[in-house]
Protein backbone atom coordinates (compact mmCIF):
# COMPACT_ATOMS: atom_id res chain seq x y z
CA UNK A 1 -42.32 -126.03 42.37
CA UNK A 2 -45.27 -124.43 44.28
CA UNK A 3 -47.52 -126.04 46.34
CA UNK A 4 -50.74 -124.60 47.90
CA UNK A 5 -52.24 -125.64 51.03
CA UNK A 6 -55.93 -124.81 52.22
CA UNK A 7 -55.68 -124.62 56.16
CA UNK A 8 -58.71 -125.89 58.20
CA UNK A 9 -61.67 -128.04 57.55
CA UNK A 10 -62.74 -128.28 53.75
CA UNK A 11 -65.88 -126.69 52.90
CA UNK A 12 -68.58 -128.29 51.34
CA UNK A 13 -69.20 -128.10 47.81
CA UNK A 14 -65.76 -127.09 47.26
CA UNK A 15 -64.09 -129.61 44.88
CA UNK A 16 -60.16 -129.61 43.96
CA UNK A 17 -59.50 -128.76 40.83
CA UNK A 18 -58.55 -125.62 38.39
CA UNK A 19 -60.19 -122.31 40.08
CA UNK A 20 -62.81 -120.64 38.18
CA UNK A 21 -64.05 -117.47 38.68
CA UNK A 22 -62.50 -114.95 40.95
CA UNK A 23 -59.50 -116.47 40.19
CA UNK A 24 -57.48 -113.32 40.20
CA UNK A 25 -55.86 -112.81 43.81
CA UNK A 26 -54.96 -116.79 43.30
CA UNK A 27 -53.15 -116.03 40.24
CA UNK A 28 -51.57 -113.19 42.28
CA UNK A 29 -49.95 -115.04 44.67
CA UNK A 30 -48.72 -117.74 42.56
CA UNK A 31 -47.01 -115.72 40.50
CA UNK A 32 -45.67 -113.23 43.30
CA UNK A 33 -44.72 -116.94 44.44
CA UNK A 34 -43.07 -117.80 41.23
CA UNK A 35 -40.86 -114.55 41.07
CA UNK A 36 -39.76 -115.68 44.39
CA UNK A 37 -38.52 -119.36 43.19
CA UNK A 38 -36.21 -117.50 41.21
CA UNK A 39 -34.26 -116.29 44.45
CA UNK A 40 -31.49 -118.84 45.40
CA UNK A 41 -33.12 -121.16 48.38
CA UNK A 42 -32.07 -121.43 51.56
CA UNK A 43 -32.09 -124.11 53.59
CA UNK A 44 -34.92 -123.41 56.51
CA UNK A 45 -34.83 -126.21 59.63
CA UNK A 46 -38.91 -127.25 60.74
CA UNK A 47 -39.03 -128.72 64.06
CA UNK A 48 -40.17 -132.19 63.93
CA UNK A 49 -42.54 -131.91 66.27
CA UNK A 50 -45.96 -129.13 66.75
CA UNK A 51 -45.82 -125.57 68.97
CA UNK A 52 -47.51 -125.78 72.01
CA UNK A 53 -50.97 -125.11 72.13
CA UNK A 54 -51.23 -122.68 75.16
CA UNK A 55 -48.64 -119.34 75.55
CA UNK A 56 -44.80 -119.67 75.76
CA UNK A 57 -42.80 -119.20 78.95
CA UNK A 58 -41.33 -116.36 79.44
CA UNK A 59 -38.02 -115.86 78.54
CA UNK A 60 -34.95 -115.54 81.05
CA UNK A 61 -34.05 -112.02 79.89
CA UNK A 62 -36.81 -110.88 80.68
CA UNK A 63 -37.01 -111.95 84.57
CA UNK A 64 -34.67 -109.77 85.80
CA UNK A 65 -36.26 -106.89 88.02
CA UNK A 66 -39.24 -109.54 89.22
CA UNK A 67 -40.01 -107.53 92.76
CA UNK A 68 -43.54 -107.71 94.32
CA UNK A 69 -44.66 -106.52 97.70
CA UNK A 70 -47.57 -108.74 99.11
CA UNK A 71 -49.65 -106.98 102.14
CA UNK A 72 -52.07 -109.70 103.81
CA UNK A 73 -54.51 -109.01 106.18
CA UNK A 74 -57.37 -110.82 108.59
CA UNK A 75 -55.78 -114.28 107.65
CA UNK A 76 -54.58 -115.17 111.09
CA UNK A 77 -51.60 -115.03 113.15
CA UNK A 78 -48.17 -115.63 111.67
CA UNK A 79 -49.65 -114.97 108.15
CA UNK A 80 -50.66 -111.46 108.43
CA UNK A 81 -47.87 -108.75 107.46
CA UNK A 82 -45.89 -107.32 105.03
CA UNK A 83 -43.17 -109.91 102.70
CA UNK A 84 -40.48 -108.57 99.98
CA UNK A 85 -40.27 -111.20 96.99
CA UNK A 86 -37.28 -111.09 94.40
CA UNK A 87 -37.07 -113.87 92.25
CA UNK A 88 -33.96 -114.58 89.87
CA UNK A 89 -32.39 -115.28 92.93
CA UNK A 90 -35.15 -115.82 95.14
CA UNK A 91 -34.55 -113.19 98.64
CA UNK A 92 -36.48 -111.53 100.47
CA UNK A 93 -38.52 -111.35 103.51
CA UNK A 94 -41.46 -113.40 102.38
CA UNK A 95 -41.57 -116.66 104.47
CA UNK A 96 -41.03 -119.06 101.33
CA UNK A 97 -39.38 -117.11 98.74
CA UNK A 98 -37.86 -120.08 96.69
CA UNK A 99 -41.01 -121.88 96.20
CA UNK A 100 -43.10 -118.49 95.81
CA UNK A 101 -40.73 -118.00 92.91
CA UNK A 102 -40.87 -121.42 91.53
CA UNK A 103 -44.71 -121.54 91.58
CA UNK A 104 -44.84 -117.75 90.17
CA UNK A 105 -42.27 -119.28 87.15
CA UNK A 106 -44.50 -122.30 86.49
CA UNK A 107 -47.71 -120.63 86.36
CA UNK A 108 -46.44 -117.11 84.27
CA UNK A 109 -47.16 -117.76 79.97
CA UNK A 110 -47.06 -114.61 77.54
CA UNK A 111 -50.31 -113.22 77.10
CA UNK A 112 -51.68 -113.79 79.95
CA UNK A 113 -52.04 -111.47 82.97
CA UNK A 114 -50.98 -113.99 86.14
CA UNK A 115 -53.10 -111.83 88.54
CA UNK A 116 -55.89 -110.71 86.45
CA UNK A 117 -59.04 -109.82 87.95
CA UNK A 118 -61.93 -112.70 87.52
CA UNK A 119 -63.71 -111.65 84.65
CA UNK A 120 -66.86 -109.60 84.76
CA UNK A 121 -70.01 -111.39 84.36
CA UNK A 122 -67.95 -114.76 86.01
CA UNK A 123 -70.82 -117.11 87.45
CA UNK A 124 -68.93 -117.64 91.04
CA UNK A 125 -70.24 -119.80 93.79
CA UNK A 126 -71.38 -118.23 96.59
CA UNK A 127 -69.23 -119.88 99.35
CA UNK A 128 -67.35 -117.38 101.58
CA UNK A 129 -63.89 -118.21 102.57
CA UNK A 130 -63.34 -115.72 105.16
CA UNK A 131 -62.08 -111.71 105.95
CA UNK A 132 -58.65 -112.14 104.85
CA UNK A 133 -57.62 -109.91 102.00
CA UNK A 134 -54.05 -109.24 100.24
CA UNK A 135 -52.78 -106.71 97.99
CA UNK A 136 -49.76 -107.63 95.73
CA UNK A 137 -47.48 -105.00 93.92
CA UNK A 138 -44.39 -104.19 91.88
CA UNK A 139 -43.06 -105.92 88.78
CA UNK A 140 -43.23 -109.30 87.36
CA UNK A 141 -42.28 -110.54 83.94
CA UNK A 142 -41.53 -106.68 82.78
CA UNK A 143 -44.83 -106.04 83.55
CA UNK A 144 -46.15 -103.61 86.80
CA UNK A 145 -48.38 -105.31 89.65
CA UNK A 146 -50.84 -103.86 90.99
CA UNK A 147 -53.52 -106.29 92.14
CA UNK A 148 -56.07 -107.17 95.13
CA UNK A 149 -57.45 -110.38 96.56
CA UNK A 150 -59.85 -111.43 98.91
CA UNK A 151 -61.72 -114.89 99.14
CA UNK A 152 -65.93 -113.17 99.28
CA UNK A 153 -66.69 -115.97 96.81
CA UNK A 154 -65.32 -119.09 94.78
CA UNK A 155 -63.81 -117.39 92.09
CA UNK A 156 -62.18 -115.37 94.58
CA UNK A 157 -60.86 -118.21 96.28
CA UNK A 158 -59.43 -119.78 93.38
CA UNK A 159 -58.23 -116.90 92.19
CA UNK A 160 -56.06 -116.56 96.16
CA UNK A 161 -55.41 -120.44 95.98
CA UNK A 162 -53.76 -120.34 92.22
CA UNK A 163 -50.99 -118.13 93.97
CA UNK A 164 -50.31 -119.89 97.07
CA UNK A 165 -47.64 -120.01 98.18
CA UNK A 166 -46.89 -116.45 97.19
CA UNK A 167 -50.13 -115.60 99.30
CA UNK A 168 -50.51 -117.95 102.45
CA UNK A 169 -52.77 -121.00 102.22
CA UNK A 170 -55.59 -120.70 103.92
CA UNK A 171 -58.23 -123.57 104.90
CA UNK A 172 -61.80 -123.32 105.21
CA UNK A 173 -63.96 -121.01 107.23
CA UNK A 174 -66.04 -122.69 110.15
CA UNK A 175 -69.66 -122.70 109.77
C-alpha cells in the first residue's frame, strides 16, 4: 500500500482528489514507489517522539583535541594574561578550566560557529563596556579558532558575556 503525504500548509484552491493535469512526475513516483513494495520490508524503528528543533550536540568522538589559548588584556588585575584550556579532561592553566569546559559543551550545536563574529549590518547599542580585549585560539569541536573580542558596544558585550567563564566576567564600566 502507498500512501502520499503533502508536507506543510495546504494551499488554497487545492482540493484532494485524482490529479489532473501534469500528472506525470506523480505517476513517476508512485510507480518507482510500487516497484519498490515488491522488495521484502524491513522493519524500520520511528522514535516516538519529534527531533529537536535547534542543531544537535556534538558528538563525543569528535571532542578529542579541544585546545584553545585565550590572551586577555586591559580587564584588570588578576584577569589579564595568558590561560591553556583542554577540555575532555578539563587541564590547563586557565583559572576555571572545568566550568570553562562545561559552559563551552553546553553552548557548542553543529552548524553553528560558537565564536562567530556579530553579524555585519547587527543594530548594536551603543553602550561601551570598557578597554579590555581577548583573543581566543586553537581547536574546538574539530574545528580551528581563531577569534577576537572586545566589549566597544552591546553586541560586543554579549558576544564576551556568552563565553564567560572561558573569558573573565567583567562588570560594568563607571560613568
Amino acid at each position: 500500500m502507498v500512501f502520499l503525504l503533502q508536507r506543510g500548509p495546504a494551499r488554497a484552491g487545492v482540493r484532494p482528489g485524482p490529479v489532473r493535469g501534469g500528472a506525470g512526475p506523480v505517476l513517476a513516483a508512485v510507480s518507482g514507489l510500487l516497484a519498490l513494495s515488491a522488495v521484502p520490508a524491513v522493519a524500520v524503528a520511528v522514535p516516538a517522539v519529534a527531533a529537536p528543533a535547534g542543531p544537535s550536540a556534538v558528538r563525543p568522538g569528535d571532542r578529542s583535541g579541544d585546545h584553545l589559548t585565550v590572551v586577555v588584556r586591559q580587564a584588570g588585575s588578576g584577569r589579564d594574561g595568558r590561560y591553556e584550556l583542554s577540555c575532555h579532561p578539563a587541564g590547563g592553566s586557565h583559572p576555571d578550566a572545568a566550568e570553562a569546559c562545561r559552559v563551552l559543551d553546553e553552548r557548542t550545536r553543529w552548524g553553528r560557529d560558537l565564536f562567530a563574529p556579530v553579524p555585519p549590518g547587527t543594530l548594536c547599542t551603543m553602550i561601551y563596556g570598557g578597554p579590555a580585549t581577548a583573543r581566543v585560539t586553537g581547536t574546538w569541536a574539530g574545528r580551528r579558532v581563531d577569534a577576537g573580542y572586545d566589549r566597544s558596544n552591546g553586541c560586543e558585550i554579549g558576544r564576551w558575556d556568552g563565553l564567560v567563564p572561558l573569558l573573565p566576567k567583567l562588570g560594568s564600566v563607571p560613568a
